[in-house]
PDB file of N, CA and C in Angstrom:
ATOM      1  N   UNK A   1       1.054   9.297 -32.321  1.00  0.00           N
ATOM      2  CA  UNK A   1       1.628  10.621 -32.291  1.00  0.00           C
ATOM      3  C   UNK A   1       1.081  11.418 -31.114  1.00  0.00           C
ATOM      4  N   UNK A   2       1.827  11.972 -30.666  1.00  0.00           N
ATOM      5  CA  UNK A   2       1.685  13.039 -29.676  1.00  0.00           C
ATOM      6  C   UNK A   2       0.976  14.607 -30.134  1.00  0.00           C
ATOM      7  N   UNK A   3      -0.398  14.889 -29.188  1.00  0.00           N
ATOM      8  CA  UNK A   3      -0.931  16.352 -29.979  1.00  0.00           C
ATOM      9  C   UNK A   3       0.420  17.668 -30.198  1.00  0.00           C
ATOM     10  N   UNK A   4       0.172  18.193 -31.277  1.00  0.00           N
ATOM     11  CA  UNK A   4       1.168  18.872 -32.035  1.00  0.00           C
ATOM     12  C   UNK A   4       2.347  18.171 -32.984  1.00  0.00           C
ATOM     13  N   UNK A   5       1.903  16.832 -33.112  1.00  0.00           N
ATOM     14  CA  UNK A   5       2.540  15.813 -34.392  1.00  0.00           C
ATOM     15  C   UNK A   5       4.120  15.602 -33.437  1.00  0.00           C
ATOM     16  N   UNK A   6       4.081  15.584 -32.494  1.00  0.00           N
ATOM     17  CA  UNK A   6       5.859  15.460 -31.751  1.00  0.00           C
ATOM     18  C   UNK A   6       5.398  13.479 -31.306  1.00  0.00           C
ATOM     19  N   UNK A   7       6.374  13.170 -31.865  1.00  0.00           N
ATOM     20  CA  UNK A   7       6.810  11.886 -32.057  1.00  0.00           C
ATOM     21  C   UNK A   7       7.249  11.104 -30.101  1.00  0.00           C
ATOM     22  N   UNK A   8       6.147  10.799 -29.951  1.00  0.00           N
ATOM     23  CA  UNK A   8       6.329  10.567 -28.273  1.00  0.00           C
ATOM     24  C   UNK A   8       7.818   9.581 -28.052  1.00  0.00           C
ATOM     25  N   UNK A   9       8.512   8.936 -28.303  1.00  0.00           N
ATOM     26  CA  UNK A   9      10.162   9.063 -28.288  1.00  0.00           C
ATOM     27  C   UNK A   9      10.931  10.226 -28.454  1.00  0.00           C
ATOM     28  N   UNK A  10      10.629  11.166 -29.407  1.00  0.00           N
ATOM     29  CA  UNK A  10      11.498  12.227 -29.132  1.00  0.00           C
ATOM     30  C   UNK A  10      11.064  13.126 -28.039  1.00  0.00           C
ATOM     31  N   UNK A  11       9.381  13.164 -27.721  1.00  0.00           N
ATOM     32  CA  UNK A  11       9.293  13.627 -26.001  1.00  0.00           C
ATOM     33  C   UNK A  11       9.607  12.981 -25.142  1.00  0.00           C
ATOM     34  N   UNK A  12      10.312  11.791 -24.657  1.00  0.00           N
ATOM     35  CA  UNK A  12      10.380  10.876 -23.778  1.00  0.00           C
ATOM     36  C   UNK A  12      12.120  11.273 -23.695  1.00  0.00           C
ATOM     37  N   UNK A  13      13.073  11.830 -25.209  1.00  0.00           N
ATOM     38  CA  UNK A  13      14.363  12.014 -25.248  1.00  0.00           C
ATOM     39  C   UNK A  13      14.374  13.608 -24.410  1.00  0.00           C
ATOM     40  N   UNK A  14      13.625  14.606 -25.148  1.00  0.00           N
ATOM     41  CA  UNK A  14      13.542  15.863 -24.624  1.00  0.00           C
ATOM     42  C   UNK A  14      13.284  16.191 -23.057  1.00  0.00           C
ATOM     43  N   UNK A  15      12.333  15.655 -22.247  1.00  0.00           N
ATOM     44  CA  UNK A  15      12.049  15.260 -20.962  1.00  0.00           C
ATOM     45  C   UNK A  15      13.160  14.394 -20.518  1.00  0.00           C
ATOM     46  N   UNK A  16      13.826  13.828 -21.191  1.00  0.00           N
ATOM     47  CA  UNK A  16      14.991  12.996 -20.018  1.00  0.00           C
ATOM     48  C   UNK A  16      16.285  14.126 -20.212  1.00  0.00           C
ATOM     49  N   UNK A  17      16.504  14.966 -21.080  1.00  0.00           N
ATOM     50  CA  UNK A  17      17.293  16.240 -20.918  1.00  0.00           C
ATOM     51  C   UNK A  17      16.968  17.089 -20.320  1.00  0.00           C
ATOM     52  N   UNK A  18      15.828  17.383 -19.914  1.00  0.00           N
ATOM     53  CA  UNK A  18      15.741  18.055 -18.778  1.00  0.00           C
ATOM     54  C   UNK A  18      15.221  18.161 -17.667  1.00  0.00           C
ATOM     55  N   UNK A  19      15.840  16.135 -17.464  1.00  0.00           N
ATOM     56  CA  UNK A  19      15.906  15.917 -16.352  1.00  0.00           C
ATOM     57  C   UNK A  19      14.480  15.359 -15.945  1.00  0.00           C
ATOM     58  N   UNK A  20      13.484  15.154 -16.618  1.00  0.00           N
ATOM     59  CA  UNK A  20      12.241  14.481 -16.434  1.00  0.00           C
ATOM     60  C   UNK A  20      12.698  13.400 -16.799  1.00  0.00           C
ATOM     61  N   UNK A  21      12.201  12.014 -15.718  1.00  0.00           N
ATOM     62  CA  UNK A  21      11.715  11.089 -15.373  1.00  0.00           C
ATOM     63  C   UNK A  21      10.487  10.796 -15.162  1.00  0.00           C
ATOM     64  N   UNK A  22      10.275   9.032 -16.352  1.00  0.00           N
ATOM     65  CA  UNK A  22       8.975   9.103 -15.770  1.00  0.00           C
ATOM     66  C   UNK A  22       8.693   7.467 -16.818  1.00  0.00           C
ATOM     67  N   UNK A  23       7.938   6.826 -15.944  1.00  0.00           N
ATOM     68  CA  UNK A  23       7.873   5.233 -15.411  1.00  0.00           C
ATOM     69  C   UNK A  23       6.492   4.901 -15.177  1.00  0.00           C
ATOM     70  N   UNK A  24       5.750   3.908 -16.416  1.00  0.00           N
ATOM     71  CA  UNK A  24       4.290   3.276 -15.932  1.00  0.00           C
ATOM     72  C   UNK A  24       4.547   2.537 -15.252  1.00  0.00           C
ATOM     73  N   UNK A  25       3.534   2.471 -13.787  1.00  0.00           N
ATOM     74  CA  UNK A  25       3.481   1.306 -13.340  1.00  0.00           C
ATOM     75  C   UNK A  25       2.423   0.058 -13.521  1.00  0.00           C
ATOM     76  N   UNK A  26       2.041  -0.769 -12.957  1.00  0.00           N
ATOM     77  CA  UNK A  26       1.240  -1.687 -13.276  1.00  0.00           C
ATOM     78  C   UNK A  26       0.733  -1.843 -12.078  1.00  0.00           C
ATOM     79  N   UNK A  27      -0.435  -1.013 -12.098  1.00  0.00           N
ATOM     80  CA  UNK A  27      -0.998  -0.658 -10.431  1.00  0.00           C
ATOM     81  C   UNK A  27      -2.637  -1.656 -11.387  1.00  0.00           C
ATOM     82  N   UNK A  28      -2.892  -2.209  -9.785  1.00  0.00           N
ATOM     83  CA  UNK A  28      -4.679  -2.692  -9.598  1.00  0.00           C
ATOM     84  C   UNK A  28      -5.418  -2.109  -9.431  1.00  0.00           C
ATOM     85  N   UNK A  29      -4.880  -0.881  -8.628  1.00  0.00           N
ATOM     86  CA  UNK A  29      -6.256  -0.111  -8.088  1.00  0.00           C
ATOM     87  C   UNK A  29      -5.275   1.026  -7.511  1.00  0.00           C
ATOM     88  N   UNK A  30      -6.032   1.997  -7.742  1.00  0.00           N
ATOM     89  CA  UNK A  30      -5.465   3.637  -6.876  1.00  0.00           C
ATOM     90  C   UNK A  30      -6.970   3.564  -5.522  1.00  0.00           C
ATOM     91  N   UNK A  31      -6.449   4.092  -4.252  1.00  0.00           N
ATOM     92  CA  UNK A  31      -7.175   4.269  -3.438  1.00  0.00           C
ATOM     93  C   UNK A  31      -6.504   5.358  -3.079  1.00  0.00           C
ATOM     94  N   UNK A  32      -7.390   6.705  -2.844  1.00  0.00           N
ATOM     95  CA  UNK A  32      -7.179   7.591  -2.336  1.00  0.00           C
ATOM     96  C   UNK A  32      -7.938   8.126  -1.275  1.00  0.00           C
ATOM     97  N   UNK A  33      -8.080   8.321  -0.347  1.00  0.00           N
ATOM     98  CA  UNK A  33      -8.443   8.299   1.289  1.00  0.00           C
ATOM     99  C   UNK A  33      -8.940   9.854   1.490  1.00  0.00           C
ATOM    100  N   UNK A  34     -10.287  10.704   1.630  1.00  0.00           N
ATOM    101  CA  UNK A  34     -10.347  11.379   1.600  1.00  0.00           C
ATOM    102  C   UNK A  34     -11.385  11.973   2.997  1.00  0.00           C
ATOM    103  N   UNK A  35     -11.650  13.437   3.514  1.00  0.00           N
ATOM    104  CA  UNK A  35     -12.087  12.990   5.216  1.00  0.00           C
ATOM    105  C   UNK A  35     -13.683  12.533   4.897  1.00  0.00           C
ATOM    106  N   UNK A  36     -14.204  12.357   3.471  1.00  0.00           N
ATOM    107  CA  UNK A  36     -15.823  12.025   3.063  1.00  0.00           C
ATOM    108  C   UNK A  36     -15.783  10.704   2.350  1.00  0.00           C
ATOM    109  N   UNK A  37     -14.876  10.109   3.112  1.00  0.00           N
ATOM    110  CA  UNK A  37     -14.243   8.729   2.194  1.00  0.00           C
ATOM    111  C   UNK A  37     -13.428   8.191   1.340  1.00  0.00           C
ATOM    112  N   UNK A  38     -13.482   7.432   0.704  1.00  0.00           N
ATOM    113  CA  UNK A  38     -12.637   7.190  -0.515  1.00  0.00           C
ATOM    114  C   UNK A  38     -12.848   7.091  -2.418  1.00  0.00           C
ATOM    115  N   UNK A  39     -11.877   7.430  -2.553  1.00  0.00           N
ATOM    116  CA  UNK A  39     -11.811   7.736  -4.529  1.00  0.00           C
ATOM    117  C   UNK A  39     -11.080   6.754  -4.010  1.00  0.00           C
ATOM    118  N   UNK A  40     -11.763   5.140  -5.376  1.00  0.00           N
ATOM    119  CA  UNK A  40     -11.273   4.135  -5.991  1.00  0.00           C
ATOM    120  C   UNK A  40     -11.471   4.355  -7.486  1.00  0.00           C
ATOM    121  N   UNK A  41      -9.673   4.648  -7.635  1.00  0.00           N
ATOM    122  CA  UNK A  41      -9.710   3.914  -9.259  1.00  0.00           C
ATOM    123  C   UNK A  41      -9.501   2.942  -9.825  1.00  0.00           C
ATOM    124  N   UNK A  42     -10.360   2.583 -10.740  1.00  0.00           N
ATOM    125  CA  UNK A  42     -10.132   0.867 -10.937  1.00  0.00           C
ATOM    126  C   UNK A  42      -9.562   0.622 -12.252  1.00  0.00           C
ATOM    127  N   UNK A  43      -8.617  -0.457 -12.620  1.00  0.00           N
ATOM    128  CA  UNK A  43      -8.118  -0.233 -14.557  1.00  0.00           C
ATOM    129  C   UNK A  43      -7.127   1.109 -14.467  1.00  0.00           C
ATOM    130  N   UNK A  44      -6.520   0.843 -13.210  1.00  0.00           N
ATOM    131  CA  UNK A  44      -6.084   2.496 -13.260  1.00  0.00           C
ATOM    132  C   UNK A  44      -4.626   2.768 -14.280  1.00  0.00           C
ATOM    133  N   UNK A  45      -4.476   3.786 -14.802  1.00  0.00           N
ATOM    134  CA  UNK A  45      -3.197   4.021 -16.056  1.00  0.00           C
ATOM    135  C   UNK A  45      -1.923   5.275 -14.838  1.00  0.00           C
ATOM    136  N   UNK A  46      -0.975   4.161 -14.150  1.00  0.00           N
ATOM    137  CA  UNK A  46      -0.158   5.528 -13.240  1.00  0.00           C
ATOM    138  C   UNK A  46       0.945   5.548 -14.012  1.00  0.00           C
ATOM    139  N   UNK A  47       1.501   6.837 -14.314  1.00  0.00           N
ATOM    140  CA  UNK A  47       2.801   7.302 -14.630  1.00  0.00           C
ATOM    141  C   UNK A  47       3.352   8.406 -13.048  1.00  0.00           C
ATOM    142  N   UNK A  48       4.596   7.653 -12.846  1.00  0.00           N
ATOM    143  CA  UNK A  48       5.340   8.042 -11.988  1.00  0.00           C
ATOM    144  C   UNK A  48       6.488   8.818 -12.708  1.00  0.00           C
ATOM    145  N   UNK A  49       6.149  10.246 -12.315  1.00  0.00           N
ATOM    146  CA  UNK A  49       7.002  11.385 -13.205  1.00  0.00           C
ATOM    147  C   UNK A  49       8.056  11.749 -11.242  1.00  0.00           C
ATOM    148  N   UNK A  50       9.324  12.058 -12.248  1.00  0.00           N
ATOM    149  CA  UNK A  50      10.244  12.206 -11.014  1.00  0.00           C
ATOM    150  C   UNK A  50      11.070  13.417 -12.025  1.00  0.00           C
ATOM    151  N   UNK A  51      10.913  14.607 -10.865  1.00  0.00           N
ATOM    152  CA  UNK A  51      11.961  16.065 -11.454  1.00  0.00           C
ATOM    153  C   UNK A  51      12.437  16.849 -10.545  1.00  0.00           C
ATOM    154  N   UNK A  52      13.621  16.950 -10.963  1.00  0.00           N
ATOM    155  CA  UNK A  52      14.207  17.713  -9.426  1.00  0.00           C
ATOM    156  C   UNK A  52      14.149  17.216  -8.463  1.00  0.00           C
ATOM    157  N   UNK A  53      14.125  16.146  -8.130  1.00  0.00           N
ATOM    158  CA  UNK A  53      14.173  15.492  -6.581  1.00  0.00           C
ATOM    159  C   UNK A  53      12.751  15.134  -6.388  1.00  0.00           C
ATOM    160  N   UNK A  54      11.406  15.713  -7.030  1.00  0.00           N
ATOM    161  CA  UNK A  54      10.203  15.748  -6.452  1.00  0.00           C
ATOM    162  C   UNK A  54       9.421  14.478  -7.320  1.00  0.00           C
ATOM    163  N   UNK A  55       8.367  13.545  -6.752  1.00  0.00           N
ATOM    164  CA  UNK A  55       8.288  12.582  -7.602  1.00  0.00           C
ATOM    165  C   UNK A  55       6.511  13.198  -7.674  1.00  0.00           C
ATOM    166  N   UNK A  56       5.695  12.789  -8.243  1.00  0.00           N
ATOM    167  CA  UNK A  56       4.319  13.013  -8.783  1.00  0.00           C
ATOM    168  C   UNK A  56       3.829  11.643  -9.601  1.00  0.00           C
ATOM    169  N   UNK A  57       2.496  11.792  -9.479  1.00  0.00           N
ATOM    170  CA  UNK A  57       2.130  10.363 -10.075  1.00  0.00           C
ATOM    171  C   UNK A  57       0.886  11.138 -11.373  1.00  0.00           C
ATOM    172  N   UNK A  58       0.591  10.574 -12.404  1.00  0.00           N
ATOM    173  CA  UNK A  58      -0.503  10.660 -12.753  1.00  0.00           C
ATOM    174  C   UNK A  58      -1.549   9.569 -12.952  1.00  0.00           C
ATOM    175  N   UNK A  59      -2.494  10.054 -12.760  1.00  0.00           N
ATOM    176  CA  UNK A  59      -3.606   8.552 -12.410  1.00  0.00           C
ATOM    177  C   UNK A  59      -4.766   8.709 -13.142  1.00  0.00           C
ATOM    178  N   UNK A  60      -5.392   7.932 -14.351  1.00  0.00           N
ATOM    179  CA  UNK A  60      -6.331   7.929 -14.666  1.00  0.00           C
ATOM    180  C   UNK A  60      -6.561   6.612 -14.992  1.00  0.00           C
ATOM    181  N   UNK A  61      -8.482   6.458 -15.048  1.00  0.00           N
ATOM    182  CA  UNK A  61      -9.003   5.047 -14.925  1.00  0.00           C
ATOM    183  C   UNK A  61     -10.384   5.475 -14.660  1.00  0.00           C
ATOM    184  N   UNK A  62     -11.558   4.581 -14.530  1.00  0.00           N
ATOM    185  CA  UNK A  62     -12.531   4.042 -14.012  1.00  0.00           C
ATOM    186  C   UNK A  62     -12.490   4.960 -12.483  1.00  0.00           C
ATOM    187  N   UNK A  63     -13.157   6.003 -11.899  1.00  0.00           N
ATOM    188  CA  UNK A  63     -13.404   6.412 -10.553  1.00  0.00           C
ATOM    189  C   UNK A  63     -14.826   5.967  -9.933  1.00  0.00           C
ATOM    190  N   UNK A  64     -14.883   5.634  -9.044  1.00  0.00           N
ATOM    191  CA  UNK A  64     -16.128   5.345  -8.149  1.00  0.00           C
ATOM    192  C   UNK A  64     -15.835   6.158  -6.823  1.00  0.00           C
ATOM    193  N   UNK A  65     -16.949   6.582  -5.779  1.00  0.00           N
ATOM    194  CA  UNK A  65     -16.409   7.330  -4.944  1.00  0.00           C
ATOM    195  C   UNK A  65     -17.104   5.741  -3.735  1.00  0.00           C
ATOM    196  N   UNK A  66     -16.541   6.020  -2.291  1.00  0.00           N
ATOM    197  CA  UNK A  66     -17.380   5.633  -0.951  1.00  0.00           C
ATOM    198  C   UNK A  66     -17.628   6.125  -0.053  1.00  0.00           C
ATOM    199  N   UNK A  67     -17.943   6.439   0.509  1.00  0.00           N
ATOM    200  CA  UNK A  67     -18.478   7.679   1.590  1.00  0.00           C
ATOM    201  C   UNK A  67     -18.190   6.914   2.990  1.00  0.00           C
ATOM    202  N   UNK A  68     -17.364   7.961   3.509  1.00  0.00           N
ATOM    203  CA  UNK A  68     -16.948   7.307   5.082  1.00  0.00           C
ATOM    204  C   UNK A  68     -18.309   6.995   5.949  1.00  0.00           C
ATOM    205  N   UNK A  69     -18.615   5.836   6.277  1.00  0.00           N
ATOM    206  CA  UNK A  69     -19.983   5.707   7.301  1.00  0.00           C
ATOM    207  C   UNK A  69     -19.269   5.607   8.609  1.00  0.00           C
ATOM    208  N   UNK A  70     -19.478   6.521   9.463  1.00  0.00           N
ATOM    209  CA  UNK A  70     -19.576   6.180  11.226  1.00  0.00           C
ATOM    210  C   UNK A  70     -20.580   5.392  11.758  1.00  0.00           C
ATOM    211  N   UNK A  71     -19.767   4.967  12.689  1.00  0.00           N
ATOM    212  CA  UNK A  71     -20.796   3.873  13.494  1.00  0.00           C
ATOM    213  C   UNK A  71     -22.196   4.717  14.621  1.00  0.00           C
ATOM    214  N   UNK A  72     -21.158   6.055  14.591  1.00  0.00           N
ATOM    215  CA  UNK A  72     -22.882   7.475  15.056  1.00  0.00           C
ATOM    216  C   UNK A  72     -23.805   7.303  14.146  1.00  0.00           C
ATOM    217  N   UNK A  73     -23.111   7.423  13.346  1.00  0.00           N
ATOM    218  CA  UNK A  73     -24.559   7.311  11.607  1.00  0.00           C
ATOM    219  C   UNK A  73     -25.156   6.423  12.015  1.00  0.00           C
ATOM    220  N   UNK A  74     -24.546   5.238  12.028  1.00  0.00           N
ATOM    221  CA  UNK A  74     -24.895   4.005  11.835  1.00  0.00           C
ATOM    222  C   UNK A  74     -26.123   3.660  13.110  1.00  0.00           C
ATOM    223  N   UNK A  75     -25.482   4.196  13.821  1.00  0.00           N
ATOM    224  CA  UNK A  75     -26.680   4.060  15.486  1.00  0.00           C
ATOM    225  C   UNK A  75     -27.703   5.105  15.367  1.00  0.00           C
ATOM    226  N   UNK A  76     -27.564   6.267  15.019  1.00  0.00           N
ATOM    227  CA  UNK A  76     -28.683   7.253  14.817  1.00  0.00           C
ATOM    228  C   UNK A  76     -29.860   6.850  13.607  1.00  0.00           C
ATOM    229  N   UNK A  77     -29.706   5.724  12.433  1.00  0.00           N
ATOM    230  CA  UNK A  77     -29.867   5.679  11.091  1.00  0.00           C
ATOM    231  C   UNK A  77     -31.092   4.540  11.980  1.00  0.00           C
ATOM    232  N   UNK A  78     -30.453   3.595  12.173  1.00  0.00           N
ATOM    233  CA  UNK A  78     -30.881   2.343  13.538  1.00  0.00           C
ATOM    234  C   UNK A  78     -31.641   3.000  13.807  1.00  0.00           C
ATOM    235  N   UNK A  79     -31.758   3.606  15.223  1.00  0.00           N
ATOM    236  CA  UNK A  79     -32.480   4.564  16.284  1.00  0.00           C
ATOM    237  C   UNK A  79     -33.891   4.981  15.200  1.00  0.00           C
ATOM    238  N   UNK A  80     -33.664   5.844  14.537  1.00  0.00           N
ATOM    239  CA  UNK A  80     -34.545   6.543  13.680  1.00  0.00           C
ATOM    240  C   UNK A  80     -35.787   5.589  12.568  1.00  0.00           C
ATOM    241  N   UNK A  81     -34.895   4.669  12.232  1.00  0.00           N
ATOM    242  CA  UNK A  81     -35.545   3.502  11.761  1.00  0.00           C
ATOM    243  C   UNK A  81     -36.744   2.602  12.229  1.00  0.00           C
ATOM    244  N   UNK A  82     -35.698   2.514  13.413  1.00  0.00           N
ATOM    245  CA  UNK A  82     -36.342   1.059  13.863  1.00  0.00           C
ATOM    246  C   UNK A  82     -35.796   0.221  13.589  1.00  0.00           C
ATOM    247  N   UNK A  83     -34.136  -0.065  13.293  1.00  0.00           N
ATOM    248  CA  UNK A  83     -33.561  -1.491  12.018  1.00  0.00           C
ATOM    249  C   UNK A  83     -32.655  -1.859  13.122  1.00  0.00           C
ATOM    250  N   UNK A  84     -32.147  -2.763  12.443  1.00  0.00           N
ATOM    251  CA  UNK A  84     -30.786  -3.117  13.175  1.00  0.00           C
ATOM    252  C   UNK A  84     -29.481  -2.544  12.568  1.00  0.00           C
ATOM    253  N   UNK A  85     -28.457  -2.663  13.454  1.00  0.00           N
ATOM    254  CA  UNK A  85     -27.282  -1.562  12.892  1.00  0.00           C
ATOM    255  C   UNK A  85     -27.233  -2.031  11.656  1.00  0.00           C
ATOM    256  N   UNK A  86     -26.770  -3.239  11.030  1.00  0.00           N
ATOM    257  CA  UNK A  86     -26.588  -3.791   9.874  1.00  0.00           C
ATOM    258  C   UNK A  86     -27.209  -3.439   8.503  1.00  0.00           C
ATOM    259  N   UNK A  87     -28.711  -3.444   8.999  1.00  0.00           N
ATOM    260  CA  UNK A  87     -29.832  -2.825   7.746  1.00  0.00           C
ATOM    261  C   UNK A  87     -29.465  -1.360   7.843  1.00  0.00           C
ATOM    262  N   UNK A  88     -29.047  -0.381   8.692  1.00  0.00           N
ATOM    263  CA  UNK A  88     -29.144   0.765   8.880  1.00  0.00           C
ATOM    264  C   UNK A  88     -27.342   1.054   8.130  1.00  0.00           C
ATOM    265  N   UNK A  89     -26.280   0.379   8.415  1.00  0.00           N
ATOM    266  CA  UNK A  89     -25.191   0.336   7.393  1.00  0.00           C
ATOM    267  C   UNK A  89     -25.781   0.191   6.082  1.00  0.00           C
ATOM    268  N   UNK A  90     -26.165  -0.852   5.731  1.00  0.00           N
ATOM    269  CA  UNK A  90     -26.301  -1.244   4.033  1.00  0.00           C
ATOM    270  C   UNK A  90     -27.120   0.154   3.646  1.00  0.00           C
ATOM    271  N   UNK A  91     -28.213   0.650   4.516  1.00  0.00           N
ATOM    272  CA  UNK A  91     -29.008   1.578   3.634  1.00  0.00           C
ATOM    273  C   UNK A  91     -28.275   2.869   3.660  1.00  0.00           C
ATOM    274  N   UNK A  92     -26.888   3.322   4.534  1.00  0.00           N
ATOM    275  CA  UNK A  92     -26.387   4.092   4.375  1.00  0.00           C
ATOM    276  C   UNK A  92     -25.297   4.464   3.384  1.00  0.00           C
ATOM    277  N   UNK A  93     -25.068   2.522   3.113  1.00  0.00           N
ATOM    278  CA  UNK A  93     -23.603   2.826   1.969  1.00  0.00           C
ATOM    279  C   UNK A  93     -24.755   2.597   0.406  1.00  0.00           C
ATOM    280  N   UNK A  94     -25.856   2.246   0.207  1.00  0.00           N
ATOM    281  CA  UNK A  94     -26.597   2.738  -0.285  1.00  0.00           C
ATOM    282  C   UNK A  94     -26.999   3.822  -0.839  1.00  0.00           C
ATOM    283  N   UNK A  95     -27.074   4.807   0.275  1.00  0.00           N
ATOM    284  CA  UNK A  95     -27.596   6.135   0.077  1.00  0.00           C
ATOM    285  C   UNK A  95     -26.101   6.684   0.045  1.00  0.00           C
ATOM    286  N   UNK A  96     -24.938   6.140   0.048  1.00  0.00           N
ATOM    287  CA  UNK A  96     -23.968   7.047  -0.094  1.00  0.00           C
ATOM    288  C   UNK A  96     -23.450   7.921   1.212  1.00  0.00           C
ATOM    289  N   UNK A  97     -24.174   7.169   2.417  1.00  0.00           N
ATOM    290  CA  UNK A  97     -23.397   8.687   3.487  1.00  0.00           C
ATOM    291  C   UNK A  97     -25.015   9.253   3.575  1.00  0.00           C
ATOM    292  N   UNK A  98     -25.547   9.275   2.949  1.00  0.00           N
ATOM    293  CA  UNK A  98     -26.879  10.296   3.139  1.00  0.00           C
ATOM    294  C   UNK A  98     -27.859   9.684   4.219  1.00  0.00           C
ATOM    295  N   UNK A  99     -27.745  10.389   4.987  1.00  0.00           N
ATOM    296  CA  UNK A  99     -28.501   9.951   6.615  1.00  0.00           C
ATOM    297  C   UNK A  99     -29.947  10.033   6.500  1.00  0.00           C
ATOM    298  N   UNK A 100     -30.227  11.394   5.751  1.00  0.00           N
ATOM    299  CA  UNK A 100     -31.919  11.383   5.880  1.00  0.00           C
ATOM    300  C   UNK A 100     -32.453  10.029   4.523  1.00  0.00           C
ATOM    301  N   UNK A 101     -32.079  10.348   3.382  1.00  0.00           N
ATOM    302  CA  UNK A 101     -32.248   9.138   2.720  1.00  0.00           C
ATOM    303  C   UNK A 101     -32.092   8.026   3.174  1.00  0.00           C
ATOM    304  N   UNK A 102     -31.507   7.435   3.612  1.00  0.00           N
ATOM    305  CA  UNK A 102     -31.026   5.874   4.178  1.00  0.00           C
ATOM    306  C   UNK A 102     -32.503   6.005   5.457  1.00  0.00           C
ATOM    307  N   UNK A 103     -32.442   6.693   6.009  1.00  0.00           N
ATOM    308  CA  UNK A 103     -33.816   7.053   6.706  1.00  0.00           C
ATOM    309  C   UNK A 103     -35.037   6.490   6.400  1.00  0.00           C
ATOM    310  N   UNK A 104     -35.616   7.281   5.211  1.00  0.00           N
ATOM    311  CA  UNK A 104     -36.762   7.152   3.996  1.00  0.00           C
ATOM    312  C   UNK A 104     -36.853   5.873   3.380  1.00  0.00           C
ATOM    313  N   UNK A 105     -35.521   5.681   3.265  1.00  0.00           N
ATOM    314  CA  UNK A 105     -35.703   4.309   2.731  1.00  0.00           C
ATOM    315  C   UNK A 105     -35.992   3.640   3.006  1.00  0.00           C
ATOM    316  N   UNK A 106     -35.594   3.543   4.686  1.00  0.00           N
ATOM    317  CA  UNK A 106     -35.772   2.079   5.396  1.00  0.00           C
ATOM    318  C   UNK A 106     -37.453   2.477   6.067  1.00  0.00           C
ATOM    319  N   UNK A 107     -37.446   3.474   6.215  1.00  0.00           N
ATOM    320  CA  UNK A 107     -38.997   3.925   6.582  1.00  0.00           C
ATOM    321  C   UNK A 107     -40.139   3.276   5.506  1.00  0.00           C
ATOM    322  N   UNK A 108     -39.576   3.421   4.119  1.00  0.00           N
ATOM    323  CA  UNK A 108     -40.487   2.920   3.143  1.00  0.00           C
ATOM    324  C   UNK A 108     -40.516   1.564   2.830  1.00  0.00           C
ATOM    325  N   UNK A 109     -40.146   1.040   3.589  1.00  0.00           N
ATOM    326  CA  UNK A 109     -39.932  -0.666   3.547  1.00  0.00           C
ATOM    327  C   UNK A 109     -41.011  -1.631   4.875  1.00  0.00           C
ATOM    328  N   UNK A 110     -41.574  -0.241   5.952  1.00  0.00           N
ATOM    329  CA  UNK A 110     -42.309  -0.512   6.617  1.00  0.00           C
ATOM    330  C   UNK A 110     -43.528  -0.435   6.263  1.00  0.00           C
ATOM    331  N   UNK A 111     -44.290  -2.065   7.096  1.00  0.00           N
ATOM    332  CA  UNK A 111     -45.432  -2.152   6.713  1.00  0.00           C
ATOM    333  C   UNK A 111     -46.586  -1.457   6.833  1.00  0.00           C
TER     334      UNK A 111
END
């Protein structure tokens, strides 16, 4: 049942009278692209609602975030270290993007 006891077929009849559309898909994964990286949803549940010409999705699931790393990061993280770009990536997607952490970290790994 639908909250307020409405029988989700007769909302699925009421919404197609007025003109709501709307369609699960069988998605793997939502990736959404953002300028601090990306929202991955994983197990994701999409309903593709279409009204008035305009289409909308709804998306829920499992979210994890990733944090865009530049290869500046990546050379300044290096530089600051002492590492190689590679150790200075991993400790940045590590730390999430966080430059001074990924820093500390790799600082605290020295002998």
């Amino acid at each position: 049942m639908m909250p307020g006891g409405m029988d989700p077929k007769k909302m699925q009849q009421m919404m197609k009278q007025m003109g709501i559309n709307s369609e699960e898909l069988d998605a793997k994964s939502v990736i959404i692209e953002t300028a601090d990286g990306k929202l991955i949803v994983e197990e994701p549940q999409v309903v593709k609602i279409t009204m008035q010409g305009q289409v909308s999705f709804q998306i829920s699931g499992k979210v994890r975030k990733e944090s865009a790393i530049s290869d500046e990061d990546v050379r300044m993280v290096a530089e600051q270290a002492g590492v190689s770009e590679e150790e200075a990536r991993d400790a940045l997607k590590d730390s999430e993007g966080d430059i001074a952490a990924a820093i500390m970290k790799l600082k605290e790994k020295e002998p």
